[in-house]
Protein backbone atom coordinates (compact mmCIF):
# COMPACT_ATOMS: atom_id res chain seq x y z
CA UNK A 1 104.45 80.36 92.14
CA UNK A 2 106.71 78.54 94.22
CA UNK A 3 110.26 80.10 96.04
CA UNK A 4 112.13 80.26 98.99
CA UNK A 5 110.72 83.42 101.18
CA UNK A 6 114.17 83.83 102.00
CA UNK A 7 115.06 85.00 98.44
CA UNK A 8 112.09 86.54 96.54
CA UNK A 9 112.49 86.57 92.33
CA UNK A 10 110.73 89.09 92.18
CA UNK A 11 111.50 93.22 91.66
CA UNK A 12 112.18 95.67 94.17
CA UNK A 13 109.20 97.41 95.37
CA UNK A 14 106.63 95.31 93.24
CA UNK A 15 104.02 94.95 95.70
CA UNK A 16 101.79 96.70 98.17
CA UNK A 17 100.55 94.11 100.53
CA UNK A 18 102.19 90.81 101.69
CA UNK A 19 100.80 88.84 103.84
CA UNK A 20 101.33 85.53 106.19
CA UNK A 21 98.54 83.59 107.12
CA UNK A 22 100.30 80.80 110.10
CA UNK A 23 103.20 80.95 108.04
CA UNK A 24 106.52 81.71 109.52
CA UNK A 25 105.94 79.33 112.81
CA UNK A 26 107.20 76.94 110.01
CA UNK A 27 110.16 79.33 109.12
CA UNK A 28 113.32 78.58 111.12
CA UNK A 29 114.12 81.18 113.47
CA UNK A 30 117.23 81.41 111.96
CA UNK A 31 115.58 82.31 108.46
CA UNK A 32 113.15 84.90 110.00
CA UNK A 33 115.18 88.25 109.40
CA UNK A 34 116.48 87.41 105.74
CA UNK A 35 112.41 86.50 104.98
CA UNK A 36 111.21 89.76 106.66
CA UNK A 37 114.35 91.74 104.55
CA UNK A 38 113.16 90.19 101.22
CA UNK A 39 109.64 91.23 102.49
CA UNK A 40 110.76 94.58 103.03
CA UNK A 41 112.12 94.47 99.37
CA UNK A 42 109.93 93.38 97.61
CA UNK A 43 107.41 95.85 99.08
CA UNK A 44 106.10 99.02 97.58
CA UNK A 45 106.95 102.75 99.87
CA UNK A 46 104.18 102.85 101.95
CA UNK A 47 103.52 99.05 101.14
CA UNK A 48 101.87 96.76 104.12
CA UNK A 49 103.09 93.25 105.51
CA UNK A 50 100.09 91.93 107.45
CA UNK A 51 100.55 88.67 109.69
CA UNK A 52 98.34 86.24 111.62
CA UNK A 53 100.13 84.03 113.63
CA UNK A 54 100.80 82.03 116.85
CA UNK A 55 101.92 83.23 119.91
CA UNK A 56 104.67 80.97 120.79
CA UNK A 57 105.96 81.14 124.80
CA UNK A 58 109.19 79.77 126.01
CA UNK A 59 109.15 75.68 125.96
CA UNK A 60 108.20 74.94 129.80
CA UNK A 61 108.28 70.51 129.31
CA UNK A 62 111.45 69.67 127.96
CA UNK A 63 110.01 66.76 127.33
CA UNK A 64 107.47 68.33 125.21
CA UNK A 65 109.39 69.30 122.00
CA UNK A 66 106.45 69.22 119.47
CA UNK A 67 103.89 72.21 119.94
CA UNK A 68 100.19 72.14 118.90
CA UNK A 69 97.74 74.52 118.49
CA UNK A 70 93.95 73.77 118.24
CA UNK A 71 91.78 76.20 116.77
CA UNK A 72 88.43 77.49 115.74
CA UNK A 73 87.72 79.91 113.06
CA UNK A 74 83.80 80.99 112.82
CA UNK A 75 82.77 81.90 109.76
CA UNK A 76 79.54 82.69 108.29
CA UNK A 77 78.54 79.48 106.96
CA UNK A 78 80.10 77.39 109.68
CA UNK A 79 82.70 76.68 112.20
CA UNK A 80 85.66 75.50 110.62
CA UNK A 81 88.53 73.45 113.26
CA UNK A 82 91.94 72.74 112.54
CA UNK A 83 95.12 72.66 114.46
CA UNK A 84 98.49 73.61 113.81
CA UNK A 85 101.89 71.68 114.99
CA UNK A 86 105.79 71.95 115.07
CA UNK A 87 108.88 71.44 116.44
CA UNK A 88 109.16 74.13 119.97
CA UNK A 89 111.65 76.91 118.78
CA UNK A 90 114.29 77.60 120.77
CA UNK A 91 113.55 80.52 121.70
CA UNK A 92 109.51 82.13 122.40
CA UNK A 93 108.46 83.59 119.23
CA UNK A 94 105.52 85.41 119.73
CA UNK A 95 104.50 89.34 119.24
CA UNK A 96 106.97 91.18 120.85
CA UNK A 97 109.83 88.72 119.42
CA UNK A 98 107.91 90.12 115.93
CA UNK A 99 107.64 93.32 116.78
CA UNK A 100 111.33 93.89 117.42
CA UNK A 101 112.51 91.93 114.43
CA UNK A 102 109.73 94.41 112.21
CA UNK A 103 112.01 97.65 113.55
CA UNK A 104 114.90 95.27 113.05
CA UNK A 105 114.03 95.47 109.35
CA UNK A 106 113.13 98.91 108.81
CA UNK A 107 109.41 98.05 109.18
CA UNK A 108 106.68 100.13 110.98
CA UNK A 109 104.68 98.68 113.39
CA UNK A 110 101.15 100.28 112.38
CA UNK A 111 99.47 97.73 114.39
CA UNK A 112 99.79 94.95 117.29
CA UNK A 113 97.21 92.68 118.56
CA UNK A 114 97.80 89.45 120.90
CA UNK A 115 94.76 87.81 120.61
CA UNK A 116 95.14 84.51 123.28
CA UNK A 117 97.06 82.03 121.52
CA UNK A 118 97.29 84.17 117.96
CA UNK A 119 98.68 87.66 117.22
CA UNK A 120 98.12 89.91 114.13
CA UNK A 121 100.60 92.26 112.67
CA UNK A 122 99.88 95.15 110.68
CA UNK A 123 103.65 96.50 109.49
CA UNK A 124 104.59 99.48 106.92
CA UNK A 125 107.58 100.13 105.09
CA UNK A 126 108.12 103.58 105.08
């Protein structure tokens, strides 16, 4: 299925765990509190929204307006590398902009890890 994360199709409450894998670095800032609201939604009481993303600080180059973020994931068969790129937000976006716009929400903040260049979210709706 494809939709806009900004408005879900589906049912109130029809799921207990969403998740965002290096997702909403692609969402406009400006779309991030109506996707975490339909989130919110959509979720089951009690239901998780679990997110691995990039830790984004404030734009130092102005001259600089495309970030990129090299990675390596190990798994047990092999490394696999791969990088990530966008536009520099406006503003930083990492995990305490995420954290704030989780209580924002309604959301619980169950748990917060900044982990170098990548964070990982573990929220609850209550």
């Amino acid at each position: 299925l494809v939709m806009d994360a900004r408005d879900l199709k589906f049912l109130d409450e029809s799921f207990p765990t969403v998740t965002s894998f290096f997702t909403l670095m692609y969402v406009p800032q400006a779309d991030h509190e109506k996707v975490f609201r339909e989130i919110f939604r959509v979720l089951l009481p009690g239901g998780r929204f679990l997110v691995w993303d990039v830790n984004i600080a404030e734009r130092i180059d102005p001259a600089r307006d495309i970030a990129v973020f090299p990675f390596r994931f190990q798994l047990p068969r092999g490394d696999v590398r791969t990088a990530y790129g966008m536009r520099w937000p406006a503003k930083p976006q990492g995990l305490p902009y995420y954290v704030a716009l989780a209580r924002l929400t309604g959301f619980q903040v169950a748990t917060e890890q900044l982990n170098g260049r990548t964070f990982y979210l573990e929220l609850r709706k209550p």
